[in-house]
PDB file of N, CA and C in Angstrom:
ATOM      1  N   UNK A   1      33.120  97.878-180.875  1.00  0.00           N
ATOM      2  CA  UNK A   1      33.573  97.865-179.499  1.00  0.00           C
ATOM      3  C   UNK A   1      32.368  98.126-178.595  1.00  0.00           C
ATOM      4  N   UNK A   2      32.354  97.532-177.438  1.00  0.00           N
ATOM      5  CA  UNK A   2      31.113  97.664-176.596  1.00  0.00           C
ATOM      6  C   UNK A   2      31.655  98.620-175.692  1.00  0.00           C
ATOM      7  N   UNK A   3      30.429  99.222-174.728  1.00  0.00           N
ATOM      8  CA  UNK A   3      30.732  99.599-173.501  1.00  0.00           C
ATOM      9  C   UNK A   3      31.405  99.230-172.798  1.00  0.00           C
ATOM     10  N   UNK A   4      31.570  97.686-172.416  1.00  0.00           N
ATOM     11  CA  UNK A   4      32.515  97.342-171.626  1.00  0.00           C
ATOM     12  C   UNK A   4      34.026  97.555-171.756  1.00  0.00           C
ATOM     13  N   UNK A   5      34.149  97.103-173.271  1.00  0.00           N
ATOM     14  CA  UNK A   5      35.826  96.722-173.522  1.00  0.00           C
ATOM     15  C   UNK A   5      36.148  98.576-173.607  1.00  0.00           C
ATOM     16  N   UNK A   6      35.039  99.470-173.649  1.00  0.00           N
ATOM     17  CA  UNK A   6      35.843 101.004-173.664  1.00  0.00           C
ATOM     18  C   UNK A   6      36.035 101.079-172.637  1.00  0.00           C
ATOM     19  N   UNK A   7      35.336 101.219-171.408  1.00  0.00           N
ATOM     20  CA  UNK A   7      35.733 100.848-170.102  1.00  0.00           C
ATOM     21  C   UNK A   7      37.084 100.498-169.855  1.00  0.00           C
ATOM     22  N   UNK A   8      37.504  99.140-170.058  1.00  0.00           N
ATOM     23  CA  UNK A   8      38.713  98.400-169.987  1.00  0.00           C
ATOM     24  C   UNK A   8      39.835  99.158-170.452  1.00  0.00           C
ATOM     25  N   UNK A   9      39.337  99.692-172.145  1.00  0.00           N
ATOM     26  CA  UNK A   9      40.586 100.368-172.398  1.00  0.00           C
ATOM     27  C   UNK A   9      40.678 102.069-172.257  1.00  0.00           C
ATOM     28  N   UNK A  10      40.130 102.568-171.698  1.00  0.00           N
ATOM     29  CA  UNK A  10      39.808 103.487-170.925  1.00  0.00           C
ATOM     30  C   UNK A  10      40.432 103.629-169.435  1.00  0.00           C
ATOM     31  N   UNK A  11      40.180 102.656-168.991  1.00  0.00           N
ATOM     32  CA  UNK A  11      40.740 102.402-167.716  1.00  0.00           C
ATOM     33  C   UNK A  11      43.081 103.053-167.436  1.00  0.00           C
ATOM     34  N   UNK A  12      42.895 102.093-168.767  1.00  0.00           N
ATOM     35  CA  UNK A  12      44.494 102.209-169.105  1.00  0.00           C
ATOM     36  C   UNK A  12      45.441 103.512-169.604  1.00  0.00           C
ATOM     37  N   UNK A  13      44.355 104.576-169.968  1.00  0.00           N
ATOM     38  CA  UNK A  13      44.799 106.012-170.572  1.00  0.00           C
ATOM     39  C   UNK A  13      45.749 106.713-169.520  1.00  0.00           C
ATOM     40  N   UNK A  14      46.652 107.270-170.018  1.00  0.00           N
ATOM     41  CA  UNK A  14      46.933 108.458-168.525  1.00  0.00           C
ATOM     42  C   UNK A  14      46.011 109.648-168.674  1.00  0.00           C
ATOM     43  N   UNK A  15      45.748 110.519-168.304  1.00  0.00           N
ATOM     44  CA  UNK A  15      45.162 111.726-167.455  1.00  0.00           C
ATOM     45  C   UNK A  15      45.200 112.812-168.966  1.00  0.00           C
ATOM     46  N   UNK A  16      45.928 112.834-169.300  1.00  0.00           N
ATOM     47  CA  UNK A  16      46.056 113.452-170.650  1.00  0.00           C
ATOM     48  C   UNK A  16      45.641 112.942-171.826  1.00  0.00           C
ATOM     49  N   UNK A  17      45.261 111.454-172.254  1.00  0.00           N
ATOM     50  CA  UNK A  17      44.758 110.924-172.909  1.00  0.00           C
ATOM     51  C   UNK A  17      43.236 110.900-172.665  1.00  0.00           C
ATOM     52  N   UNK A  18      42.900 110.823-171.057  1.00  0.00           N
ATOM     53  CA  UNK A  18      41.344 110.656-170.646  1.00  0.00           C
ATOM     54  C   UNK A  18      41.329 112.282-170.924  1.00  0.00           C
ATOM     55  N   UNK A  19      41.363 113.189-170.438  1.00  0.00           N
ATOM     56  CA  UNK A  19      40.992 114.316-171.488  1.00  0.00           C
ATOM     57  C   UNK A  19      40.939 114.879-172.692  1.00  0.00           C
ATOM     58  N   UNK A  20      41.429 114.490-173.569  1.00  0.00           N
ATOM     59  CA  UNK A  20      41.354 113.824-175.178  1.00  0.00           C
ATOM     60  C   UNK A  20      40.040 113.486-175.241  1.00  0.00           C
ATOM     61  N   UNK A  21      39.747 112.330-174.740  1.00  0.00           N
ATOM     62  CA  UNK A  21      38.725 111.550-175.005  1.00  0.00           C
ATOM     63  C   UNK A  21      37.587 112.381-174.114  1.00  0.00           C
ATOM     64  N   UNK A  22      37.427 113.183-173.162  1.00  0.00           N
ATOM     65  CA  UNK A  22      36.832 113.966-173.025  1.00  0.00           C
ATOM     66  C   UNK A  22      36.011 114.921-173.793  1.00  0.00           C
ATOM     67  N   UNK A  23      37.263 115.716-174.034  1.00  0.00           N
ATOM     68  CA  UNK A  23      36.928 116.705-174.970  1.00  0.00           C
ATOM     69  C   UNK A  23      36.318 116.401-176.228  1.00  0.00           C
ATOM     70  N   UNK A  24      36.339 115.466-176.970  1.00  0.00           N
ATOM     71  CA  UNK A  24      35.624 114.458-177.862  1.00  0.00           C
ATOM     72  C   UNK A  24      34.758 114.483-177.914  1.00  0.00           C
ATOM     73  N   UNK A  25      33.831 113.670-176.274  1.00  0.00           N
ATOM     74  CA  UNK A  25      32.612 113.538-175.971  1.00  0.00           C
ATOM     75  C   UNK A  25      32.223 114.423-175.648  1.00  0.00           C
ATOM     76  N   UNK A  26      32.454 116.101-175.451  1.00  0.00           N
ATOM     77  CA  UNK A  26      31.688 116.783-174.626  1.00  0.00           C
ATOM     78  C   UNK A  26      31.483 117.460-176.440  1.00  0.00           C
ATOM     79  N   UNK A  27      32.556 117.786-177.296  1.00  0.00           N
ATOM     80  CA  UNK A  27      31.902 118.265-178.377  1.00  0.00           C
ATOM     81  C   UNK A  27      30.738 117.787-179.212  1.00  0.00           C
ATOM     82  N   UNK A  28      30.751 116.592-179.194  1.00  0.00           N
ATOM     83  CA  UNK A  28      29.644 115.394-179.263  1.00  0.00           C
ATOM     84  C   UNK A  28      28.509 115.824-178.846  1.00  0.00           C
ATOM     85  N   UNK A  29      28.018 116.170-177.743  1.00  0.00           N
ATOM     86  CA  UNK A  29      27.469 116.214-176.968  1.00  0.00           C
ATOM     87  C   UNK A  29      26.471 117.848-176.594  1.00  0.00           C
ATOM     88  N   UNK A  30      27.811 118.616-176.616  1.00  0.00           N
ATOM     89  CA  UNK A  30      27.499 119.832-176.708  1.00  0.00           C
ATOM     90  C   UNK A  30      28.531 120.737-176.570  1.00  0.00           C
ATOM     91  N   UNK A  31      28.154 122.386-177.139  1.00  0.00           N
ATOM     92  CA  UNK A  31      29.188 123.307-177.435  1.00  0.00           C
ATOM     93  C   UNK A  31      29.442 124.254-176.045  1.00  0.00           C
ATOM     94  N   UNK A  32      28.271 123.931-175.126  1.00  0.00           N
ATOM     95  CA  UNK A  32      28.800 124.794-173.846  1.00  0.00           C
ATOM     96  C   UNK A  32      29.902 124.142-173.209  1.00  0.00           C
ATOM     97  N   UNK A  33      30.323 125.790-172.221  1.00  0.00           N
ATOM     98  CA  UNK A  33      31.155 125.538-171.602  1.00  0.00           C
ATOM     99  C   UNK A  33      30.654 124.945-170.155  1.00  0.00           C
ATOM    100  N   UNK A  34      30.847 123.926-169.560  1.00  0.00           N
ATOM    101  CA  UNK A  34      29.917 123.157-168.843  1.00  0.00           C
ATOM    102  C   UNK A  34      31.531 122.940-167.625  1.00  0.00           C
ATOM    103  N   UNK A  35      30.348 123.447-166.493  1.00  0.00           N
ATOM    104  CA  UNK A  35      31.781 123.537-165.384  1.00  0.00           C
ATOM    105  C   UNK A  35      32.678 125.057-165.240  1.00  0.00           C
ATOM    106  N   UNK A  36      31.664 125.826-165.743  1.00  0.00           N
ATOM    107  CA  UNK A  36      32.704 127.185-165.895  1.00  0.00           C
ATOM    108  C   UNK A  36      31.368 128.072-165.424  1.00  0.00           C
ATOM    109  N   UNK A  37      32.510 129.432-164.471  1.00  0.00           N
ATOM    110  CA  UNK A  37      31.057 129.996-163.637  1.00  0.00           C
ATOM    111  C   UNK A  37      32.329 131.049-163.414  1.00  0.00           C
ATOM    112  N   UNK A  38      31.185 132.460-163.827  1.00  0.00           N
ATOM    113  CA  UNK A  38      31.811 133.861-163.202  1.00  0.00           C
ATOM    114  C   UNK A  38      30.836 134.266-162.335  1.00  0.00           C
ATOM    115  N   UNK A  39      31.088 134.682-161.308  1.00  0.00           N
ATOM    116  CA  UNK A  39      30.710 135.045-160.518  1.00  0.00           C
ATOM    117  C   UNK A  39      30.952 136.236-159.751  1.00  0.00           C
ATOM    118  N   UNK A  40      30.220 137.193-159.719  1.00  0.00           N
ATOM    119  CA  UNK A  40      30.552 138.667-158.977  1.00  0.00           C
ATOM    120  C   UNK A  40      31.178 138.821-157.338  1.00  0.00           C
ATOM    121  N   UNK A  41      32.182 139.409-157.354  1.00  0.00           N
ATOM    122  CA  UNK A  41      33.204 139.272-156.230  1.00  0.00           C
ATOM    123  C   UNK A  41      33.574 138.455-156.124  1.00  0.00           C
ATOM    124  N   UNK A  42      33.868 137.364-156.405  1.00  0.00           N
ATOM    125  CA  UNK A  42      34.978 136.228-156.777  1.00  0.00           C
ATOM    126  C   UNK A  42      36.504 135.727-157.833  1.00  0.00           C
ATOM    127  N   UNK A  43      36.993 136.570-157.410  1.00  0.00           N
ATOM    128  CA  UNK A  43      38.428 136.540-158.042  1.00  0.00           C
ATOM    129  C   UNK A  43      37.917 137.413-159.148  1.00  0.00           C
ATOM    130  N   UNK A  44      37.757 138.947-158.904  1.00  0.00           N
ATOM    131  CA  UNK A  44      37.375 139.666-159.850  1.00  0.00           C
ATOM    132  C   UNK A  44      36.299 138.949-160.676  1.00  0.00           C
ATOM    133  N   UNK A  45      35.448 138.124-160.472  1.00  0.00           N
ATOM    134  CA  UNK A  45      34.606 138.167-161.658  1.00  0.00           C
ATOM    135  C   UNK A  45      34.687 137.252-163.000  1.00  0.00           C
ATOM    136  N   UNK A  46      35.967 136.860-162.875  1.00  0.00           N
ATOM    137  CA  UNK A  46      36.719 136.227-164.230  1.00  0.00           C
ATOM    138  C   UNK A  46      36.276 134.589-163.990  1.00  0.00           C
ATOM    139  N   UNK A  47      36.240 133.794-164.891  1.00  0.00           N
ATOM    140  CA  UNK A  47      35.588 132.832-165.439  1.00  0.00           C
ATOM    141  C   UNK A  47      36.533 131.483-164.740  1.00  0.00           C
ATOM    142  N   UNK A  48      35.734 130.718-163.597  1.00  0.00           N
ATOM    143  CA  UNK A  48      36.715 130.089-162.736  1.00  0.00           C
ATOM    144  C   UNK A  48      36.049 128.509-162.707  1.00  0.00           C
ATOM    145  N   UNK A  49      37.201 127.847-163.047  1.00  0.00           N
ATOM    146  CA  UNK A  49      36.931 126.421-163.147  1.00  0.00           C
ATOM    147  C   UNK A  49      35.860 126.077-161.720  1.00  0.00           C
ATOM    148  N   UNK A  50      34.638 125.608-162.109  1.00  0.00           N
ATOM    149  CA  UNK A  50      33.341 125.295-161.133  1.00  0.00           C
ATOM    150  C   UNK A  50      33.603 125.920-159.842  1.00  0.00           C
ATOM    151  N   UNK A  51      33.311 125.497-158.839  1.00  0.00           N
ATOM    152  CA  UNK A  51      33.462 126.060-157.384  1.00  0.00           C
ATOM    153  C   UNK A  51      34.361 126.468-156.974  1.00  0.00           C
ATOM    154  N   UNK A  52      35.605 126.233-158.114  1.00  0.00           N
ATOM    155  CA  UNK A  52      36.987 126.655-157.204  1.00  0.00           C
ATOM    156  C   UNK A  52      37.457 128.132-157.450  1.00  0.00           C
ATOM    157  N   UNK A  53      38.394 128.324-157.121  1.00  0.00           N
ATOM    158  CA  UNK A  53      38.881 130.145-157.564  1.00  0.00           C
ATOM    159  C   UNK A  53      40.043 129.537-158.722  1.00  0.00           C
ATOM    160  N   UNK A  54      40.112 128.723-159.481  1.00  0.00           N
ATOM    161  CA  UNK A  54      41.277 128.786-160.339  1.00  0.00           C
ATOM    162  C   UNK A  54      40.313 129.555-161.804  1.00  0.00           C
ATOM    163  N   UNK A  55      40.873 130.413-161.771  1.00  0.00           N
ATOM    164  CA  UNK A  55      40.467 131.007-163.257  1.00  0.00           C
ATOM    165  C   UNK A  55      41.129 130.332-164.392  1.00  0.00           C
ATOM    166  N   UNK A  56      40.501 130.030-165.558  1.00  0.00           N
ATOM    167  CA  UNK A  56      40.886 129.924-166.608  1.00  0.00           C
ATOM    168  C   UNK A  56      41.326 130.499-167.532  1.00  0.00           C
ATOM    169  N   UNK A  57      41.813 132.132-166.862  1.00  0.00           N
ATOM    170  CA  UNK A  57      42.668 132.386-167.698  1.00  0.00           C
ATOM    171  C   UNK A  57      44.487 131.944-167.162  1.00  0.00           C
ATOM    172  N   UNK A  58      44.530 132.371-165.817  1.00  0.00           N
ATOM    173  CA  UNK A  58      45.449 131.379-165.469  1.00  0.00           C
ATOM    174  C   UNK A  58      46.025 129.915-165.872  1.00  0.00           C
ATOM    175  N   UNK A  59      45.098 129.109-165.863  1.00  0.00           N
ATOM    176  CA  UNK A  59      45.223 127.699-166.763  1.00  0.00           C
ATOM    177  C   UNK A  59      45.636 127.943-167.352  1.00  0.00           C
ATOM    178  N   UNK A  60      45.213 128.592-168.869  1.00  0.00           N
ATOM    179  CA  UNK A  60      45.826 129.390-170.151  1.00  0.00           C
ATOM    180  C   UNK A  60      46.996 129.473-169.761  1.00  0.00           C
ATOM    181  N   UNK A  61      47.507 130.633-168.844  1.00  0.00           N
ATOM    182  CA  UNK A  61      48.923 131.156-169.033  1.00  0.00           C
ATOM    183  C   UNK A  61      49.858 129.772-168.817  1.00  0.00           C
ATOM    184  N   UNK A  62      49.272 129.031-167.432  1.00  0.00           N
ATOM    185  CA  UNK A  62      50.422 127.802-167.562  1.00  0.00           C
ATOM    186  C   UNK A  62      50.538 126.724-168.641  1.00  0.00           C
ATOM    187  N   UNK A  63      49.225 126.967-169.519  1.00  0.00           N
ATOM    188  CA  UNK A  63      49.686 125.991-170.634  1.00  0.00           C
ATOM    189  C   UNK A  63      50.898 126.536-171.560  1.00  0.00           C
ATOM    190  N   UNK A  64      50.435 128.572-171.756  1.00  0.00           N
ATOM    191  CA  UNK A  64      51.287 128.908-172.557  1.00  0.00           C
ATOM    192  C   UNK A  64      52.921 128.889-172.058  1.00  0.00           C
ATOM    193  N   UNK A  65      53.221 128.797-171.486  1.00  0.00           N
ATOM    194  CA  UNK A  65      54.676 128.675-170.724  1.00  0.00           C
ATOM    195  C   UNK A  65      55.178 126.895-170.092  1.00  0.00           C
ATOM    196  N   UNK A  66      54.344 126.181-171.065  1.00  0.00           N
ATOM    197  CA  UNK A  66      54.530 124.711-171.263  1.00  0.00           C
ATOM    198  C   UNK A  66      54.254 123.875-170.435  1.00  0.00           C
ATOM    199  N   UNK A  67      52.981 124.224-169.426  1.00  0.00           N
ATOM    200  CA  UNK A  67      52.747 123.068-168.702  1.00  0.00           C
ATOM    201  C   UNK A  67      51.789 121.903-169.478  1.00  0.00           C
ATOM    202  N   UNK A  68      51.887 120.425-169.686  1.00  0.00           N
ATOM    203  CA  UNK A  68      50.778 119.695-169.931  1.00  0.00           C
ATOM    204  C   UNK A  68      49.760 120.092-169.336  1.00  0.00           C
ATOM    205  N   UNK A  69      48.684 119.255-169.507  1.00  0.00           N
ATOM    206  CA  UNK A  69      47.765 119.138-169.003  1.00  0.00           C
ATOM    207  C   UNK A  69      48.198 118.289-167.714  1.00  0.00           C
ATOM    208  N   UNK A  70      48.918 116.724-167.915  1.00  0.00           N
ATOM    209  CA  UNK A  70      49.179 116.342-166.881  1.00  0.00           C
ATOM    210  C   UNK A  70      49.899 117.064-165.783  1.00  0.00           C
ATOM    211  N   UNK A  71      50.701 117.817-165.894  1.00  0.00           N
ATOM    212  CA  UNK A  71      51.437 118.244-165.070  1.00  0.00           C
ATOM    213  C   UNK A  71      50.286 119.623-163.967  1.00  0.00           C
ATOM    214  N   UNK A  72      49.692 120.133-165.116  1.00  0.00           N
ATOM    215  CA  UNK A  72      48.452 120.984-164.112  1.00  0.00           C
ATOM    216  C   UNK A  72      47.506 120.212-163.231  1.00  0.00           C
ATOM    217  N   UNK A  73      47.344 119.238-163.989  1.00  0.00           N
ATOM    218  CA  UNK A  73      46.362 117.852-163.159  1.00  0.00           C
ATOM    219  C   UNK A  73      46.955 117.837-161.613  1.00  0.00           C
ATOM    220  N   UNK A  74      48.372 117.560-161.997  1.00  0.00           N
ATOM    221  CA  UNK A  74      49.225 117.572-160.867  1.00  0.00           C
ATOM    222  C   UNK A  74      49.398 118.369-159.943  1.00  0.00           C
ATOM    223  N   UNK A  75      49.826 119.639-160.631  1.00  0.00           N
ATOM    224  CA  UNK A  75      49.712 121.150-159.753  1.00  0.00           C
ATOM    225  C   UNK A  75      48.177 121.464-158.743  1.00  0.00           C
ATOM    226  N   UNK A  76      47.349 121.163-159.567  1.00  0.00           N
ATOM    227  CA  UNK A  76      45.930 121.340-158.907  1.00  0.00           C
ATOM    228  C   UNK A  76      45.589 120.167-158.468  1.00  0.00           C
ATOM    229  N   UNK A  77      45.537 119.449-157.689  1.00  0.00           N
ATOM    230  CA  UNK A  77      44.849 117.962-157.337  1.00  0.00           C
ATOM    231  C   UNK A  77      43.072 118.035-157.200  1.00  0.00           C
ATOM    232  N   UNK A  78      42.532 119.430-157.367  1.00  0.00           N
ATOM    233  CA  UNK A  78      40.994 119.179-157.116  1.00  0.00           C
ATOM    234  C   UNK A  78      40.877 119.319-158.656  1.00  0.00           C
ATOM    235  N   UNK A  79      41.298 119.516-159.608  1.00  0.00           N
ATOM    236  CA  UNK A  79      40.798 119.437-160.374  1.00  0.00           C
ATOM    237  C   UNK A  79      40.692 118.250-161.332  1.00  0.00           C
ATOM    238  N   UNK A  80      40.105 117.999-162.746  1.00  0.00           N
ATOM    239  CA  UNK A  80      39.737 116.756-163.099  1.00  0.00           C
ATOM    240  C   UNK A  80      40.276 116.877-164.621  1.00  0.00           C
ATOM    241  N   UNK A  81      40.350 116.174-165.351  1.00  0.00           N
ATOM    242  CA  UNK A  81      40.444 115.969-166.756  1.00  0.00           C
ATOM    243  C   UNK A  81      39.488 116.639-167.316  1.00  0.00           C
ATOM    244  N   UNK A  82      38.099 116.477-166.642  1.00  0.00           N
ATOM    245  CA  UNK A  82      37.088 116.964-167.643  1.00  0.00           C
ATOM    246  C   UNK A  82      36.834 119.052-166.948  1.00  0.00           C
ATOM    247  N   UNK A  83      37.480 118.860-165.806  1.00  0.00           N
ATOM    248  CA  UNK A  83      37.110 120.400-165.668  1.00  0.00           C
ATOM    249  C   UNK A  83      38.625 121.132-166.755  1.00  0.00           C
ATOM    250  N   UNK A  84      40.028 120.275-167.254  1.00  0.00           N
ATOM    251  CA  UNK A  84      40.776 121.122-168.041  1.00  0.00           C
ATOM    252  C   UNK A  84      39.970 121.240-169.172  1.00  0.00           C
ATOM    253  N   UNK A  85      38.963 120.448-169.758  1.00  0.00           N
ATOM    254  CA  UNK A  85      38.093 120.431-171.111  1.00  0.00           C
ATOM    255  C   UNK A  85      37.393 121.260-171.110  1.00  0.00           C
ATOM    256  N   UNK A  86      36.950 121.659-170.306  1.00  0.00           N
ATOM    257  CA  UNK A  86      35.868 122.717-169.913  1.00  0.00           C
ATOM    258  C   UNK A  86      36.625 124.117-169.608  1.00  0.00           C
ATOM    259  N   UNK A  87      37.634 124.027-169.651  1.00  0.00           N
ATOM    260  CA  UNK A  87      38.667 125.184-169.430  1.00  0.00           C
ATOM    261  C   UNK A  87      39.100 125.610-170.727  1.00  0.00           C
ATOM    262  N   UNK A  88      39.938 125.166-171.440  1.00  0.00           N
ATOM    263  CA  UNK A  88      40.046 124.806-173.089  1.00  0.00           C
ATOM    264  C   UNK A  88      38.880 125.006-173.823  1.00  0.00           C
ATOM    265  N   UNK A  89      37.676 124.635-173.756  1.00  0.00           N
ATOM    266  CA  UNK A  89      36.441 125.241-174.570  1.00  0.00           C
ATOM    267  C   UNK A  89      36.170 126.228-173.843  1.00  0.00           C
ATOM    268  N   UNK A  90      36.136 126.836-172.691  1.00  0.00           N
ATOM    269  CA  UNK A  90      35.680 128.455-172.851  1.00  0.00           C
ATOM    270  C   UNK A  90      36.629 128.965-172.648  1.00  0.00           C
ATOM    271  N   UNK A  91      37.817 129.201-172.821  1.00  0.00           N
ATOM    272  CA  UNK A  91      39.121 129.545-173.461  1.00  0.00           C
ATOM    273  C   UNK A  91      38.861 130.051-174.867  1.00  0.00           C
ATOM    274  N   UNK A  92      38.783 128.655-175.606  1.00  0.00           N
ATOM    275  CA  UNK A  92      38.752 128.867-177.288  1.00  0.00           C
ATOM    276  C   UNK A  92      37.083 129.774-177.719  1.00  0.00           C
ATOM    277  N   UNK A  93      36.122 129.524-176.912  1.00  0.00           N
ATOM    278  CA  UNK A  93      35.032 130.246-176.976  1.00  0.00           C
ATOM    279  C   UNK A  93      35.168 131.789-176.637  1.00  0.00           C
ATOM    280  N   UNK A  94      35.980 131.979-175.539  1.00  0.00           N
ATOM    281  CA  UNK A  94      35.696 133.484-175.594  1.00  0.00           C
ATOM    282  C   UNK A  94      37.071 134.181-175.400  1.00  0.00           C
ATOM    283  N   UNK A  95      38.095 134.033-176.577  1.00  0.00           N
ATOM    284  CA  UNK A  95      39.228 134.450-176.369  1.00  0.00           C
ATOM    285  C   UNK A  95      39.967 135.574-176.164  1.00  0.00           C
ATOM    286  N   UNK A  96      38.850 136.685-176.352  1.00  0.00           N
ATOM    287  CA  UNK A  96      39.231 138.189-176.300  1.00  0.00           C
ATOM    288  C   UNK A  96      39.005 138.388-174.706  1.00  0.00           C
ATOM    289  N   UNK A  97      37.983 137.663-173.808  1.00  0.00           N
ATOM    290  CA  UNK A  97      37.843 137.658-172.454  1.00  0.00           C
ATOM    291  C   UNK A  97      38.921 137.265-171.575  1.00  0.00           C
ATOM    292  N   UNK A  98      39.393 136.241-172.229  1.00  0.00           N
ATOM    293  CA  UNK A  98      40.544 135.351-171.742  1.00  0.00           C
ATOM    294  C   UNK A  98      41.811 136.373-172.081  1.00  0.00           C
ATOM    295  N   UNK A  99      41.975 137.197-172.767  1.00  0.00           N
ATOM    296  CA  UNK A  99      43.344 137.918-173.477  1.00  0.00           C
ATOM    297  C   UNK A  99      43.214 138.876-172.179  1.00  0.00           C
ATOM    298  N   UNK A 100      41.838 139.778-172.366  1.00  0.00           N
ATOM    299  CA  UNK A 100      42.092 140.450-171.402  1.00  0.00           C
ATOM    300  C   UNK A 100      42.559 140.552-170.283  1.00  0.00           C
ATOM    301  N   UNK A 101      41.955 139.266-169.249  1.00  0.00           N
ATOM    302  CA  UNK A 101      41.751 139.167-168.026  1.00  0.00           C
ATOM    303  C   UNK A 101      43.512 138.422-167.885  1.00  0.00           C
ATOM    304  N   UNK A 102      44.009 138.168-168.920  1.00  0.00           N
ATOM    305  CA  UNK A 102      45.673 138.297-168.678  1.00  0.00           C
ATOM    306  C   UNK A 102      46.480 139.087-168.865  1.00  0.00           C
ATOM    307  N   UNK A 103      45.754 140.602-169.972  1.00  0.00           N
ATOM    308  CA  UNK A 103      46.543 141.506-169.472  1.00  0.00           C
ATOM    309  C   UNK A 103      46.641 142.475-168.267  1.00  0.00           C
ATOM    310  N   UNK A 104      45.076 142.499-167.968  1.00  0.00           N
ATOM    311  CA  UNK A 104      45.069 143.069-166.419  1.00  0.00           C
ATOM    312  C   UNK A 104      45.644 142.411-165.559  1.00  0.00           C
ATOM    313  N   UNK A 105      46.092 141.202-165.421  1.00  0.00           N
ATOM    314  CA  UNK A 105      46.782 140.640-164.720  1.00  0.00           C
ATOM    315  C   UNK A 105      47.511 140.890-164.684  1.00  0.00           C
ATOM    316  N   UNK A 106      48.449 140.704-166.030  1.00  0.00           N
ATOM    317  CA  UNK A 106      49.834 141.815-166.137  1.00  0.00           C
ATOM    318  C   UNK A 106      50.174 142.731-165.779  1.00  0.00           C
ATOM    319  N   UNK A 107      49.270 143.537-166.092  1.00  0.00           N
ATOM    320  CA  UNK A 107      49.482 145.298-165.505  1.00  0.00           C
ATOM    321  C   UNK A 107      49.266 144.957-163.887  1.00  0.00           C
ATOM    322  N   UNK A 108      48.486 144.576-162.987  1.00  0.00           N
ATOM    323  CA  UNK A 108      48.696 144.433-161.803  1.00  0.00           C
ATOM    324  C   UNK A 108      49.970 143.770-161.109  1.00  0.00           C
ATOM    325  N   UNK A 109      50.822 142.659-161.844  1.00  0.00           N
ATOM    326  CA  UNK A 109      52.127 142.504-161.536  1.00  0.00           C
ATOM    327  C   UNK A 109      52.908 143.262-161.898  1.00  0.00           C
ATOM    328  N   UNK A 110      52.615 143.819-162.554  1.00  0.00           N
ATOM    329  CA  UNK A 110      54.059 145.497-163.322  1.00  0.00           C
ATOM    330  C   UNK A 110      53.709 146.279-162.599  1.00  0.00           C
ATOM    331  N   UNK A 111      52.385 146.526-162.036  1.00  0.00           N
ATOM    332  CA  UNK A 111      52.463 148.053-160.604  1.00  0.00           C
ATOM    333  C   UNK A 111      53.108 147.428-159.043  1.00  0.00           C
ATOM    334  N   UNK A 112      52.797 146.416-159.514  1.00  0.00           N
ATOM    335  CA  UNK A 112      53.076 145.003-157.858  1.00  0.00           C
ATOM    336  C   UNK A 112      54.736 145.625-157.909  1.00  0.00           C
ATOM    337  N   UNK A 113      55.553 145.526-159.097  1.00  0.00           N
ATOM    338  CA  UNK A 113      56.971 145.383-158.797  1.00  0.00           C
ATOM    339  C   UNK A 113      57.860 146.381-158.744  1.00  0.00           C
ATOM    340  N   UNK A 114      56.665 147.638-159.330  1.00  0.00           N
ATOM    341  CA  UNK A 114      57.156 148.876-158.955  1.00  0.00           C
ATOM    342  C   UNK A 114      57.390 149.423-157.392  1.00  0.00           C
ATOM    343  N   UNK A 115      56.663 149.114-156.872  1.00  0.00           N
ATOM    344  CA  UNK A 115      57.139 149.186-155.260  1.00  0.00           C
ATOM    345  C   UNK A 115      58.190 148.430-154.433  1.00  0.00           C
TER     346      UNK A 115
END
């Protein structure tokens, strides 16, 4: 298959399939998490898809409570196929970071509802 005809059939994937094929090429390619940035005083610190404030541990939680990928695609419109890939590998890369920063989350909605 050439460049072109992947193109073509590339073209035809939905949004969940082009991240598939993402994630593919970026392992290919390389094991960083590429597109992922913590940054001090910015949404606590926690590990947030490129320029935006969506943390990836969030992502996480809506996958775990059954969102696709397409459907987050949807929910978030700035984000891309290849920034959920990049979410998903430093997810699976640093999963005790990611556990945490959802149970402090937790505990801040369980003091939230005590009042």
């Amino acid at each position: 298959m050439t460049l072109t005809e992947s193109k073509i059939d590339w073209a035809s994937l939905t949004a969940v399939d082009k991240a598939a094929v993402i994630e593919i090429l970026l392992q290919t390619v390389s094991n960083s998490s590429l597109g992922i940035k913590k940054t001090p005083g910015v949404c606590g610190g926690d590990a947030c898809v490129g320029n935006t404030r969506i943390q990836v541990w969030s992502l996480v939680c809506d996958r775990r409570l059954g969102a696709s990928d397409g459907i987050i695609l949807e929910s978030f419109p700035d984000l891309t196929a290849a920034d959920l890939v990049n979410a998903w590998a430093y997810a699976d890369a640093y999963p005790e970071e990611i556990e945490q920063a959802i149970k402090e989350n937790d505990e801040v909605m369980e003091e939230s509802e005590v009042y």
